[in-house]
N, C-alpha and C. Protein backbone atom coordinates (compact mmCIF):
# COMPACT_ATOMS: atom_id res chain seq x y z
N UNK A 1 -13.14 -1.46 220.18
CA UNK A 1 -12.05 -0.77 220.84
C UNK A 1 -10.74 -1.47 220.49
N UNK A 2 -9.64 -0.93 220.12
CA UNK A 2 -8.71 -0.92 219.34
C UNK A 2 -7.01 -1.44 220.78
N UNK A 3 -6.97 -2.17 220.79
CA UNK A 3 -5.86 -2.55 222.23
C UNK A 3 -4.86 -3.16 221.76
N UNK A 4 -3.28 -2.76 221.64
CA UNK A 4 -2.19 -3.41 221.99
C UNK A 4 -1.45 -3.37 223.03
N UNK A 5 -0.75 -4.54 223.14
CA UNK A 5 -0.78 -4.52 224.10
C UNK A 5 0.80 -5.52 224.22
N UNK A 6 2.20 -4.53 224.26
CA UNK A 6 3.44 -5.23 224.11
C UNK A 6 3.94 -5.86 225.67
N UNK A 7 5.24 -6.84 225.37
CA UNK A 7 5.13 -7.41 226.87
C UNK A 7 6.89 -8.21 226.20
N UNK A 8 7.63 -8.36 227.21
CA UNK A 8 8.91 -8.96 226.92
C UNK A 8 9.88 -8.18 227.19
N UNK A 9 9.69 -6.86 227.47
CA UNK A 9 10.46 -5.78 227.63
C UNK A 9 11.45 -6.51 228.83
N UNK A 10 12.79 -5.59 229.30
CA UNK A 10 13.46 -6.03 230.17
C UNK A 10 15.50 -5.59 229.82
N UNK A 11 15.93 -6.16 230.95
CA UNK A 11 17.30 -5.84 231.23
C UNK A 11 18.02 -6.86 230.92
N UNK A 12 19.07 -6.44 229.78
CA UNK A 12 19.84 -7.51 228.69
C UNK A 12 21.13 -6.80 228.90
N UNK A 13 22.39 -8.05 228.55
CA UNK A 13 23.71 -7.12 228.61
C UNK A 13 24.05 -7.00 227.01
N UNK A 14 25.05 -6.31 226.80
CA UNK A 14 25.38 -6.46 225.18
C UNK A 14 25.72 -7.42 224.91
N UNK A 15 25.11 -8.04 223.38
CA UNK A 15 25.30 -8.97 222.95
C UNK A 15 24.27 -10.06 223.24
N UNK A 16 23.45 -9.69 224.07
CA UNK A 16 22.08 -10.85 224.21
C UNK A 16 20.92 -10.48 223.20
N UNK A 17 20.27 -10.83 223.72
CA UNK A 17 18.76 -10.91 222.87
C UNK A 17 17.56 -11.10 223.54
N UNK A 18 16.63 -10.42 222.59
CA UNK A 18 15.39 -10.16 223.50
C UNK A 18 14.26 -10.44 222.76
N UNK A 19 13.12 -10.68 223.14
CA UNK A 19 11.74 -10.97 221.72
C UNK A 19 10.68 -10.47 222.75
N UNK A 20 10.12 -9.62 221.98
CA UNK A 20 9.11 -8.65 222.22
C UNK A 20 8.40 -8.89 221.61
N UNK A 21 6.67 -8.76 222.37
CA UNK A 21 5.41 -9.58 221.78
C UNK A 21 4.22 -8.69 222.02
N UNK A 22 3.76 -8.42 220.91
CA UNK A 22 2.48 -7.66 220.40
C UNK A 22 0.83 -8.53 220.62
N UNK A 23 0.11 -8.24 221.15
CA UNK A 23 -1.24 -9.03 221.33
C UNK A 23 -1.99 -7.84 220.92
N UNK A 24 -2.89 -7.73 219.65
CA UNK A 24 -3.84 -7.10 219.40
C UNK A 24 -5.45 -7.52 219.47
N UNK A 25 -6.30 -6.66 219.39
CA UNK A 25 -7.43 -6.47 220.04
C UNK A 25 -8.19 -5.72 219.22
N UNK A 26 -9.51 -5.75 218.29
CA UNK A 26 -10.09 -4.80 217.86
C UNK A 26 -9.49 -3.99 216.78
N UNK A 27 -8.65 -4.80 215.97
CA UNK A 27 -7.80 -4.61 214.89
C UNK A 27 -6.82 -5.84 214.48
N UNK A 28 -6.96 -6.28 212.84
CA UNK A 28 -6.72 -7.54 212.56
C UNK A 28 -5.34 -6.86 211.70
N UNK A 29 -4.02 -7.21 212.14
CA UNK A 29 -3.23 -7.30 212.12
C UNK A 29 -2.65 -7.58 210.72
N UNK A 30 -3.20 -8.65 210.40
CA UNK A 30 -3.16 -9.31 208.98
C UNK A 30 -3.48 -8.36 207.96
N UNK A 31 -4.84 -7.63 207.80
CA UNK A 31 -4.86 -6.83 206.93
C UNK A 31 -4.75 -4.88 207.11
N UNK A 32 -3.31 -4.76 208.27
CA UNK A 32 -2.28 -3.55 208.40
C UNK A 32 -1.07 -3.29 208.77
N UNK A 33 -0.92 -2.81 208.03
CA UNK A 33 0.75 -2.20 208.72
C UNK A 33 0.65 -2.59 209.97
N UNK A 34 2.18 -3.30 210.55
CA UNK A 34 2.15 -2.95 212.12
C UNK A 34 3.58 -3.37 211.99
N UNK A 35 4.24 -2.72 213.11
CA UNK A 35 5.52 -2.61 213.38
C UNK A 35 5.80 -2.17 214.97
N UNK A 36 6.92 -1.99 214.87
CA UNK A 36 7.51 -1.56 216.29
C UNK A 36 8.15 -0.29 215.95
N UNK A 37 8.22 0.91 217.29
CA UNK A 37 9.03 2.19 216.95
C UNK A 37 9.33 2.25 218.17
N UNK A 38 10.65 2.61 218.32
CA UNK A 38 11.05 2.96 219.47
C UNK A 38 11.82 4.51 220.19
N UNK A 39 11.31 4.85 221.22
CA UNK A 39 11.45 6.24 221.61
C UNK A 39 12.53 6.19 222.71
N UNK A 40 13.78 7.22 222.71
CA UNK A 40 14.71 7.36 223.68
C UNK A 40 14.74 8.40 223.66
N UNK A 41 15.02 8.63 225.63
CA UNK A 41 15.45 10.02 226.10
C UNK A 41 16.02 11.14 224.96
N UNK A 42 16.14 12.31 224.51
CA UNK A 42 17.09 12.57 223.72
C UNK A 42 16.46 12.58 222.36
N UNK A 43 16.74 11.54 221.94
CA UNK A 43 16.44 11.05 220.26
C UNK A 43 14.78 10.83 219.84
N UNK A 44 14.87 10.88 218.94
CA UNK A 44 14.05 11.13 217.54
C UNK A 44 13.12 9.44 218.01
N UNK A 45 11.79 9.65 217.25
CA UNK A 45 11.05 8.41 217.33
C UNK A 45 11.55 8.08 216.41
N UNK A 46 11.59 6.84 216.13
CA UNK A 46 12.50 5.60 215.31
C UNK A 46 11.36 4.11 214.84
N UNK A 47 11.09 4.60 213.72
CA UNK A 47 10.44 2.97 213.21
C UNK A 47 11.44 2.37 213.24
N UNK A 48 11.64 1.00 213.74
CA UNK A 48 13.07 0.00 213.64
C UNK A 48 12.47 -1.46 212.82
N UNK A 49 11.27 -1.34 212.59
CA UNK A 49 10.34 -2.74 211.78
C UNK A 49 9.13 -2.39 211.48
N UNK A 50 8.91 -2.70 210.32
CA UNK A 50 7.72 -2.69 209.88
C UNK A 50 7.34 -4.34 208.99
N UNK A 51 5.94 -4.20 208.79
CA UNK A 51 5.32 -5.73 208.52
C UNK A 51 4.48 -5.48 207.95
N UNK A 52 4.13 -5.25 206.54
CA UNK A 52 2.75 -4.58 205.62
C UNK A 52 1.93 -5.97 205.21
N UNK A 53 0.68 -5.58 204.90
CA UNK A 53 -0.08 -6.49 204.74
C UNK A 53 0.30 -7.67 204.02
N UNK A 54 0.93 -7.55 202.71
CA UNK A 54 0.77 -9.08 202.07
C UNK A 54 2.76 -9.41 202.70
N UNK A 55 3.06 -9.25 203.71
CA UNK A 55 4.08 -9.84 204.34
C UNK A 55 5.18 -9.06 203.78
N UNK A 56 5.52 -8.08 203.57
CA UNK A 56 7.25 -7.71 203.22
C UNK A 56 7.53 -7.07 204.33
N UNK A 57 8.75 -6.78 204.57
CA UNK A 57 9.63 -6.32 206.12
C UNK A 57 10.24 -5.17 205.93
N UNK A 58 10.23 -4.37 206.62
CA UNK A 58 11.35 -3.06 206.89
C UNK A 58 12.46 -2.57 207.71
N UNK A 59 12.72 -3.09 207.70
CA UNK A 59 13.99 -2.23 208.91
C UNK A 59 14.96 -0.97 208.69
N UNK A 60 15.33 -0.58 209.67
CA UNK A 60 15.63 0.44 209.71
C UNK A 60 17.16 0.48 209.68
N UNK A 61 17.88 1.36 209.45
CA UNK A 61 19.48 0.69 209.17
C UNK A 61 19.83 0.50 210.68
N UNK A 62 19.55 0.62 211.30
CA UNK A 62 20.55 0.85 213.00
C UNK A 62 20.01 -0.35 213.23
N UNK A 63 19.09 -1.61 212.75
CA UNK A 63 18.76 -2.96 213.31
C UNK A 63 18.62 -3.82 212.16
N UNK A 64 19.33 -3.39 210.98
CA UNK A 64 18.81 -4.01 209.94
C UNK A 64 20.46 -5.32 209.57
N UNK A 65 19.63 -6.84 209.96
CA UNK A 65 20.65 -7.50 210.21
C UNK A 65 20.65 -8.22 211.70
N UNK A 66 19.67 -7.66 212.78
CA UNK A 66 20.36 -7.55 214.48
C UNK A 66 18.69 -7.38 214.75
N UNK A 67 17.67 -7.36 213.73
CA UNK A 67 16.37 -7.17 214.36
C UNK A 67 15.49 -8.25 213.33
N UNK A 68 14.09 -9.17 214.04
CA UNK A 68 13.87 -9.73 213.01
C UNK A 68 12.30 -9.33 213.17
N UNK A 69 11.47 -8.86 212.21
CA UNK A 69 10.21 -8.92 212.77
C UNK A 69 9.21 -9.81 211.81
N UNK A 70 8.34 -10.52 212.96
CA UNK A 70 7.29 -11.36 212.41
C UNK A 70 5.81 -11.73 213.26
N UNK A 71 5.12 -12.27 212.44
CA UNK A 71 3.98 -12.54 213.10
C UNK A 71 2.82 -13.37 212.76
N UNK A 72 1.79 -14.02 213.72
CA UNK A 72 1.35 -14.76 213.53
C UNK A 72 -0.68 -14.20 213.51
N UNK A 73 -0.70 -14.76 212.23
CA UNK A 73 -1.99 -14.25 211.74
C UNK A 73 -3.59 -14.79 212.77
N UNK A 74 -3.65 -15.89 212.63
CA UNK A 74 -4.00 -17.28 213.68
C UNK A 74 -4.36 -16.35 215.22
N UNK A 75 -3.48 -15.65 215.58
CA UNK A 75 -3.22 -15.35 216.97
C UNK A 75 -3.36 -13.72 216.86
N UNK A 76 -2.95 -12.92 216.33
CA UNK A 76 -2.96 -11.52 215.56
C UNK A 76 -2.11 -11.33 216.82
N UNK A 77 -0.83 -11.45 216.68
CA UNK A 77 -0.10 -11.03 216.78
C UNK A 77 0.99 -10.76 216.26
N UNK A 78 2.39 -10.02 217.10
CA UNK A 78 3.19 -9.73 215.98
C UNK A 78 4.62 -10.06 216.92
N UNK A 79 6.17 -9.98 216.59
CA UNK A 79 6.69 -10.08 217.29
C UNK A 79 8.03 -9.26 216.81
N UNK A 80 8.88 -8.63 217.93
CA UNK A 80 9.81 -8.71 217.63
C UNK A 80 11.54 -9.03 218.34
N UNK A 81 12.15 -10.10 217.29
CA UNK A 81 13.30 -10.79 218.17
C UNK A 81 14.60 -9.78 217.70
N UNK A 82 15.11 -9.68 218.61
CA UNK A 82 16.23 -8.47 218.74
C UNK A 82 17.32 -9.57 219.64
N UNK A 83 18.57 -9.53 218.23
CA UNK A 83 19.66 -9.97 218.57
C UNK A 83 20.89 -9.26 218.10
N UNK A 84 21.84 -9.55 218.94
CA UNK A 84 23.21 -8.72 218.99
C UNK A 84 22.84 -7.40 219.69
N UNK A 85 21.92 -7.11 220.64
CA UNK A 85 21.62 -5.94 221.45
C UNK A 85 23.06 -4.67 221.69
N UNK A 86 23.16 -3.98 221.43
CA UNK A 86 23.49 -2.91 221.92
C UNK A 86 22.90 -1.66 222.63
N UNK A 87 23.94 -1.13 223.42
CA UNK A 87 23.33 0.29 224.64
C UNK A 87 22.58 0.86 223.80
N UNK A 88 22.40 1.54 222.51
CA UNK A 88 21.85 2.02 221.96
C UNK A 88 20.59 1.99 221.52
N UNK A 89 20.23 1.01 221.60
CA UNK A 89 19.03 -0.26 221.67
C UNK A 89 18.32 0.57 222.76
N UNK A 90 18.84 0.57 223.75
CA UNK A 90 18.29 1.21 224.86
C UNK A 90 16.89 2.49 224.54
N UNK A 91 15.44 1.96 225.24
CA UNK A 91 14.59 2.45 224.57
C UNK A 91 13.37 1.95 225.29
N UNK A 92 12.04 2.69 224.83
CA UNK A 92 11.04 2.26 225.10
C UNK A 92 10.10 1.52 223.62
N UNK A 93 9.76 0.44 223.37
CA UNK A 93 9.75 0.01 222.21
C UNK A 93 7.88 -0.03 222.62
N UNK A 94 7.47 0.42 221.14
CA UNK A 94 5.77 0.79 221.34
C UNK A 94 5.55 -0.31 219.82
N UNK A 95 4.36 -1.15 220.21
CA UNK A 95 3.37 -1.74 219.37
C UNK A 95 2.93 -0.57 217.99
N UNK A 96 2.66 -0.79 217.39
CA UNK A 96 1.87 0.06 215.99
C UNK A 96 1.32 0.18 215.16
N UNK A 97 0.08 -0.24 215.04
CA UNK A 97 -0.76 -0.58 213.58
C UNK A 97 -1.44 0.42 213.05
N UNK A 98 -1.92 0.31 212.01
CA UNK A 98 -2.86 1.39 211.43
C UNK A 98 -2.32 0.67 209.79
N UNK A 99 -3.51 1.62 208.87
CA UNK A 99 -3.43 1.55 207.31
C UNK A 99 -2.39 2.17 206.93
N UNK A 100 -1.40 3.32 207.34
CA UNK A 100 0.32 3.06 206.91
C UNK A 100 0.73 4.22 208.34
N UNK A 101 1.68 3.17 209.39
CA UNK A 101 2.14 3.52 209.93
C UNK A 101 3.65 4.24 209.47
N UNK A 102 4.31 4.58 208.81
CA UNK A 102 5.65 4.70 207.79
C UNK A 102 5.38 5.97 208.23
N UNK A 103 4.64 7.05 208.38
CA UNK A 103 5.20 8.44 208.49
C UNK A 103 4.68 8.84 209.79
N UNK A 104 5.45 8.25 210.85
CA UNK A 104 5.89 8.56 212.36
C UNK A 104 4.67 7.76 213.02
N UNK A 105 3.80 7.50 212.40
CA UNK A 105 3.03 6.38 213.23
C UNK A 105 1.69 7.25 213.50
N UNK A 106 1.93 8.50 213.44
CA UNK A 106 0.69 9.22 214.03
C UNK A 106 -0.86 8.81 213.79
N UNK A 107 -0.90 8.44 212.55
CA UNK A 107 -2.20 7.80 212.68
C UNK A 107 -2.64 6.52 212.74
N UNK A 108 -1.68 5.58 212.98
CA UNK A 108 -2.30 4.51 213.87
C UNK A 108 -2.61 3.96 215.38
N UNK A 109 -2.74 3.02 215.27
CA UNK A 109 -3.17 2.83 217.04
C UNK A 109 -1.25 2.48 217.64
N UNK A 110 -1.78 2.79 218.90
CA UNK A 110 -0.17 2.49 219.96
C UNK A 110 -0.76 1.72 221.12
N UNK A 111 0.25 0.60 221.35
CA UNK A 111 0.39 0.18 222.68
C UNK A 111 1.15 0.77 223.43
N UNK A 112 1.16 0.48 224.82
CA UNK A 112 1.44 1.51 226.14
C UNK A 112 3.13 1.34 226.10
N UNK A 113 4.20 0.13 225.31
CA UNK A 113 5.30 0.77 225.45
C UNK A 113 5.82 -0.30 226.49
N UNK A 114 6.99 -1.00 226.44
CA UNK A 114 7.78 -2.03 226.91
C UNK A 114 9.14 -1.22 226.85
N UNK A 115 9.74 -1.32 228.21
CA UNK A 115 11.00 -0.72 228.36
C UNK A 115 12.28 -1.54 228.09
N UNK A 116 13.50 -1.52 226.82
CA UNK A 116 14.18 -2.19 226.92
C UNK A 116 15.26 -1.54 227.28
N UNK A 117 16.57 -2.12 228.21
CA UNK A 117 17.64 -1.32 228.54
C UNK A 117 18.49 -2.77 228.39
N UNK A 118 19.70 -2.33 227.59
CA UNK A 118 21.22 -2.51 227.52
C UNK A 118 21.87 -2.39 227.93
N UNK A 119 22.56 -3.20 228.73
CA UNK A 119 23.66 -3.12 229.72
C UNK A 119 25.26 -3.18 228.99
N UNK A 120 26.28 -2.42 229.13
CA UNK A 120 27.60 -2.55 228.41
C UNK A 120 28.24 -3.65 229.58
């Protein structure tokens, strides 16, 4: 059985920073895609990081610079540190693995979703 499981979520003003933490379960991290996507009221699902197997990074332009993602093999987890926060940021940020999460995530696994909100 396949479990992520994100946690760090929370209430930041602009300009802080936040690190959000992935614990997987029944899927080894190391050899899949996994990233973070995040969903707001309104707007479009949003990959904002990705992390492919032999280690290269993705970001997305709206965090690229202001988002860092990484992770630890040892532990199978993953993380992501988000600095220079903006309202926009504002979001529910979901765990994501599978063999290629890159086209909306649909076929990999999801964790239940950490709420981040930005304060101006």
């Amino acid at each position: 059985q396949v479990q992520l499981v994100e946690s760090g979520g929370g209430l930041v003003q602009a300009g802080g920073s936040l690190r959000l933490s992935c614990a997987a379960s029944g899927i080894r991290i190391s050899i899949n895609d996994v990233g973070w996507y995040r969903q707001a009221p309104g707007k479009q699902r949003e990959l904002v990081a990705k992390i492919g197997r032999a280690g290269s990074t993705t970001y997305s332009d709206s965090v690229k610079g202001r988002f860092r993602i990484f992770r630890d093999n040892a532990k199978n987890t993953v993380s992501l540190q988000m600095n220079g926060l903006i309202p926009e940021d504002t979001a529910v940020y979901y765990c994501v693995s599978g063999v290629d999460i890159s086209v909306g995530g649909v076929s990999g696994y999801w964790g239940q979703g950490t709420q981040v909100t930005v304060s101006s």
